[in-house]
Protein backbone atom coordinates (compact mmCIF):
# COMPACT_ATOMS: atom_id res chain seq x y z
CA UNK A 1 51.37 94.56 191.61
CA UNK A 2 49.08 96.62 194.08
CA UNK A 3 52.20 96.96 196.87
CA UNK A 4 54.61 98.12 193.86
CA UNK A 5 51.74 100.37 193.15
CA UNK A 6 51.74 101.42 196.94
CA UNK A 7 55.15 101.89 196.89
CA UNK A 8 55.44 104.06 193.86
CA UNK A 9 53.19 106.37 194.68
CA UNK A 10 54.64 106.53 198.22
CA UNK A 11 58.47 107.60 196.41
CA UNK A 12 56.08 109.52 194.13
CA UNK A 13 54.41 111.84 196.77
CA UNK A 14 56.76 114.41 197.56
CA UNK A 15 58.09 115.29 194.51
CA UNK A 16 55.32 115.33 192.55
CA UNK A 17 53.94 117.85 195.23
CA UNK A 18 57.23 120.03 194.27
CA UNK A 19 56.67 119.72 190.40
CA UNK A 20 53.13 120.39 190.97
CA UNK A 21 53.35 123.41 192.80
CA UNK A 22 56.19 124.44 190.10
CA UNK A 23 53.84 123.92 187.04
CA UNK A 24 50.99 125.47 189.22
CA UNK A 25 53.73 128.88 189.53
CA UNK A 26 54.25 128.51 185.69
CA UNK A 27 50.55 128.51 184.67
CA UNK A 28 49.49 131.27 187.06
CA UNK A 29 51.14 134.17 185.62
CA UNK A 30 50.13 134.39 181.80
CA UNK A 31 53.49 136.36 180.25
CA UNK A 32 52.83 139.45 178.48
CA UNK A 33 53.55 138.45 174.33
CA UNK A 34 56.37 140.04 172.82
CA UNK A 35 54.90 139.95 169.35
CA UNK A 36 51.85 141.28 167.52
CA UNK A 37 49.61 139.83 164.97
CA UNK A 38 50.56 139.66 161.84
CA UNK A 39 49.17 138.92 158.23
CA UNK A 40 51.07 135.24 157.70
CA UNK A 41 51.82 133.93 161.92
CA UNK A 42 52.34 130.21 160.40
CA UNK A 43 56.06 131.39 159.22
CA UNK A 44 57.18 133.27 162.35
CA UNK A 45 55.31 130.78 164.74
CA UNK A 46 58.09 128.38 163.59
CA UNK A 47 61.14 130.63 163.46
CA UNK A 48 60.19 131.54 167.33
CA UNK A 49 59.20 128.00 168.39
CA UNK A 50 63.13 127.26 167.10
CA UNK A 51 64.54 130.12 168.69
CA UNK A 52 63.11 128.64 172.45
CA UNK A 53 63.34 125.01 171.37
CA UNK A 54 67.43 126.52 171.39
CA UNK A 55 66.91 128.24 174.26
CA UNK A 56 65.25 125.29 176.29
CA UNK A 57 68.19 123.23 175.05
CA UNK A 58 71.13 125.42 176.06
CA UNK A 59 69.34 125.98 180.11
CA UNK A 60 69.08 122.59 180.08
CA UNK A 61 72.24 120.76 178.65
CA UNK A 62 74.25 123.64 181.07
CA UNK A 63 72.03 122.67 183.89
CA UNK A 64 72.64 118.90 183.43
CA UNK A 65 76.50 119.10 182.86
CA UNK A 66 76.76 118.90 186.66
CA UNK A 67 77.81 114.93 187.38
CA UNK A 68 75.97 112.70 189.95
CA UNK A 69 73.45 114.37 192.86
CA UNK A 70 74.93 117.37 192.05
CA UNK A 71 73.19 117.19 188.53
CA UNK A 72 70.37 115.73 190.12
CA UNK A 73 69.67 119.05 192.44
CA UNK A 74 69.36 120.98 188.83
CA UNK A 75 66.35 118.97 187.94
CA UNK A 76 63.33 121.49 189.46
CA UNK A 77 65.46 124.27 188.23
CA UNK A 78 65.93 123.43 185.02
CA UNK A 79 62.15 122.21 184.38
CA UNK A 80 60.95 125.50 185.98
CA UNK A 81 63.59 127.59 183.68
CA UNK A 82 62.37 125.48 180.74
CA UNK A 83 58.28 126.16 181.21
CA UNK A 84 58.98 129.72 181.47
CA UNK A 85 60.81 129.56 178.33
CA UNK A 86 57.99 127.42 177.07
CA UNK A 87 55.08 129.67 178.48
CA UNK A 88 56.98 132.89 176.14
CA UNK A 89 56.43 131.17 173.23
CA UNK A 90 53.06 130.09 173.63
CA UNK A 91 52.17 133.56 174.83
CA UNK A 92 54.16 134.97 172.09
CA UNK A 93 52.49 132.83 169.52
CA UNK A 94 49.07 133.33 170.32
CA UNK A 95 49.69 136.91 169.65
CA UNK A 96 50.86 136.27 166.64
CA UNK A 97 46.92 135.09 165.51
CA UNK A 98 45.46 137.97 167.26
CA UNK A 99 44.28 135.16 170.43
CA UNK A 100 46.10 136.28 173.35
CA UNK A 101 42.47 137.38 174.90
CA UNK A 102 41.73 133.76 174.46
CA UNK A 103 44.72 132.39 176.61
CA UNK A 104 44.01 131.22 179.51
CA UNK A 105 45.61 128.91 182.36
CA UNK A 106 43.71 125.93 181.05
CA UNK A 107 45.10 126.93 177.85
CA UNK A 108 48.49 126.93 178.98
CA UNK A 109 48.65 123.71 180.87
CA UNK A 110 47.08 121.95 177.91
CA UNK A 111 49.78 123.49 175.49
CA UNK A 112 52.50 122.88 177.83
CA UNK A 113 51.63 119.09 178.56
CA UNK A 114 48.69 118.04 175.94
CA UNK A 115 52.38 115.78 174.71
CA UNK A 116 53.52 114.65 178.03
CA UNK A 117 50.63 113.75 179.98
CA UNK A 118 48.31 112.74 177.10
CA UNK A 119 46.17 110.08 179.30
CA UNK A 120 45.60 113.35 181.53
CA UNK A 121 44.62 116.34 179.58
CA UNK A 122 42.40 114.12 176.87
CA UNK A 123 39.04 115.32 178.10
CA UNK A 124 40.32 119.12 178.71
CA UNK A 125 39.92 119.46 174.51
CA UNK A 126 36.92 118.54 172.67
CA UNK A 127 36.29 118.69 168.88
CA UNK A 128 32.84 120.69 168.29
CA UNK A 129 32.99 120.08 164.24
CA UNK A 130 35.78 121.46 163.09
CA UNK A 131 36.34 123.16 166.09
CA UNK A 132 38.73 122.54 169.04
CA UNK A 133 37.68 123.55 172.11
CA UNK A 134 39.77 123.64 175.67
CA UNK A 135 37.33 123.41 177.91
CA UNK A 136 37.85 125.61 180.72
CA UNK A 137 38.53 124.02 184.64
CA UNK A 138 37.39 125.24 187.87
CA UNK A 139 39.27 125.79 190.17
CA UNK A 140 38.91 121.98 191.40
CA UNK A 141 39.46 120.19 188.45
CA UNK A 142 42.57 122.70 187.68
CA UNK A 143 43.98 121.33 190.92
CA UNK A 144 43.01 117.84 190.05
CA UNK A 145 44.58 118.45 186.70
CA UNK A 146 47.59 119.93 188.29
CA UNK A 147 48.12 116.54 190.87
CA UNK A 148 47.72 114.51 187.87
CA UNK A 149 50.15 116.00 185.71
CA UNK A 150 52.57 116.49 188.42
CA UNK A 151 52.72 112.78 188.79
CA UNK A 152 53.33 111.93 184.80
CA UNK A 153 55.96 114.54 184.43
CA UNK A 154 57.57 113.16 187.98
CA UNK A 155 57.23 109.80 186.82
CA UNK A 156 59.29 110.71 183.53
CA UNK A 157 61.47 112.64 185.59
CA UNK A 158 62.93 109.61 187.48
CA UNK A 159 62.66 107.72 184.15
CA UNK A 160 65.56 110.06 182.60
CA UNK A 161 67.30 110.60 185.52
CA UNK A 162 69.91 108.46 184.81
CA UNK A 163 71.12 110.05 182.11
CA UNK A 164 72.30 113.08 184.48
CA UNK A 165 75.40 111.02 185.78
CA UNK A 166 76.91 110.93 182.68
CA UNK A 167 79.05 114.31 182.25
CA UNK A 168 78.83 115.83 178.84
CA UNK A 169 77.13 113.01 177.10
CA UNK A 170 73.97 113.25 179.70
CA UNK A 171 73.78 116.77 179.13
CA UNK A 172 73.89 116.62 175.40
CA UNK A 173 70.80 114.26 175.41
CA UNK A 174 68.79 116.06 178.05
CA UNK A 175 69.09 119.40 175.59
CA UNK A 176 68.10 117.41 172.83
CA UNK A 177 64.99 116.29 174.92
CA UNK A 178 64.40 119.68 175.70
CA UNK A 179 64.55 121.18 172.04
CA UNK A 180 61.87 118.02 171.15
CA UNK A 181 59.99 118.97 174.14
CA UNK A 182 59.63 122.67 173.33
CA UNK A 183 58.72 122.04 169.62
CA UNK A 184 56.34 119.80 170.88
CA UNK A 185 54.62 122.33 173.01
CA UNK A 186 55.02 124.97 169.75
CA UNK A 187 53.21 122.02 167.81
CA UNK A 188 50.14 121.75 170.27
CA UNK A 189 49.64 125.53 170.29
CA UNK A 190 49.75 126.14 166.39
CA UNK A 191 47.07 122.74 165.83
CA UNK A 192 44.83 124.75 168.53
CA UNK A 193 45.57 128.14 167.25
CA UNK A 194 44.66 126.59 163.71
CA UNK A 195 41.43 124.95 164.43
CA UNK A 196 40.42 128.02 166.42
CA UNK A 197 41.23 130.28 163.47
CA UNK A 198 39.44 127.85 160.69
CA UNK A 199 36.20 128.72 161.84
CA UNK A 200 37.09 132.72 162.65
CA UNK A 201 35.49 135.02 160.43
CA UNK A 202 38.62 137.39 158.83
């Protein structure tokens, strides 16, 4: 078990560096929102977590209809395409409760991956009461953070690459991932938006 373990990580290496460094591009630059608060955000947090769950899904079922290696080199791409998408809404959504001064990078790699990378990101949130709090990383434990992540998200990577040498039928199950995926994310930043805003004076 320790030489698969070996091995793994060896295959793992180098493109888990690449995804890392990708998510590490993603989480840097904090989007400007293209919304404003507003008296009821619950309703229009979900129409605009739809509109880039559709999004995500388009970029990435067009990105996976290539067959074989040639769908395989779309991979990075189409993650990076889909985490900007991804880092819009969250942006977009925390505007919507008046918290955008509140979004940071930690913030943003927790919303992006609290689903995907569980085992990694439980200690970044703790529950004071009521309250959910994202603690926030120096700059060592953000690269720590970043290494780890890198690795689950690679890991799943290889997992579902498979599916990419299947023309047409790949691609509609890899947009179907990605529409999950980016509800997902929408999910994680509304349950922290909420328990923020539960204990926030009006």
């Amino acid at each position: 078990m320790s030489d698969l373990a070996v091995t793994d990580n060896s295959a793992l290496s180098l493109p888990a560096r690449k995804v890392e460094g990708t998510i590490e591009r993603v989480i840097t630059a904090i989007p400007a929102p293209r919304t404003r608060p507003v008296a009821h955000p619950d309703t229009e947090a979900v129409a605009i977590a739809q509109r880039a769950a559709k999004r995500a899904a388009v970029l990435s079922g067009s990105l996976a209809l290539p067959p074989g290696p040639f769908g395989l080199m779309t991979v990075l791409p189409d993650l990076y395409l889909i985490w900007q998408t991804q880092r819009q809404m969250i942006a977009d959504i925390f505007e919507l409760y008046g918290r955008t001064p509140e979004l940071t990078r930690t913030h943003m790699l927790y919303c992006l991956f609290r689903h995907a990378a569980s085992h990694v990101l439980r200690d970044v949130a703790v529950r004071a009461g009521e309250r959910l709090i994202v603690r926030q990383a120096t700059a060592g434990a953000l690269a720590s953070l970043l290494n780890s992540v890198g690795i689950s998200v690679t890991q799943r990577i290889i997992g579902s690459a498979a599916g990419r040498w299947v023309p047409v039928v790949g691609a509609v199950a890899v947009g179907g991932y990605a529409y999950w995926d980016t509800m997902q994310v929408a999910k994680t930043a509304r349950t922290l938006l909420a328990k923020l805003d539960a204990i926030t004076p009006g």
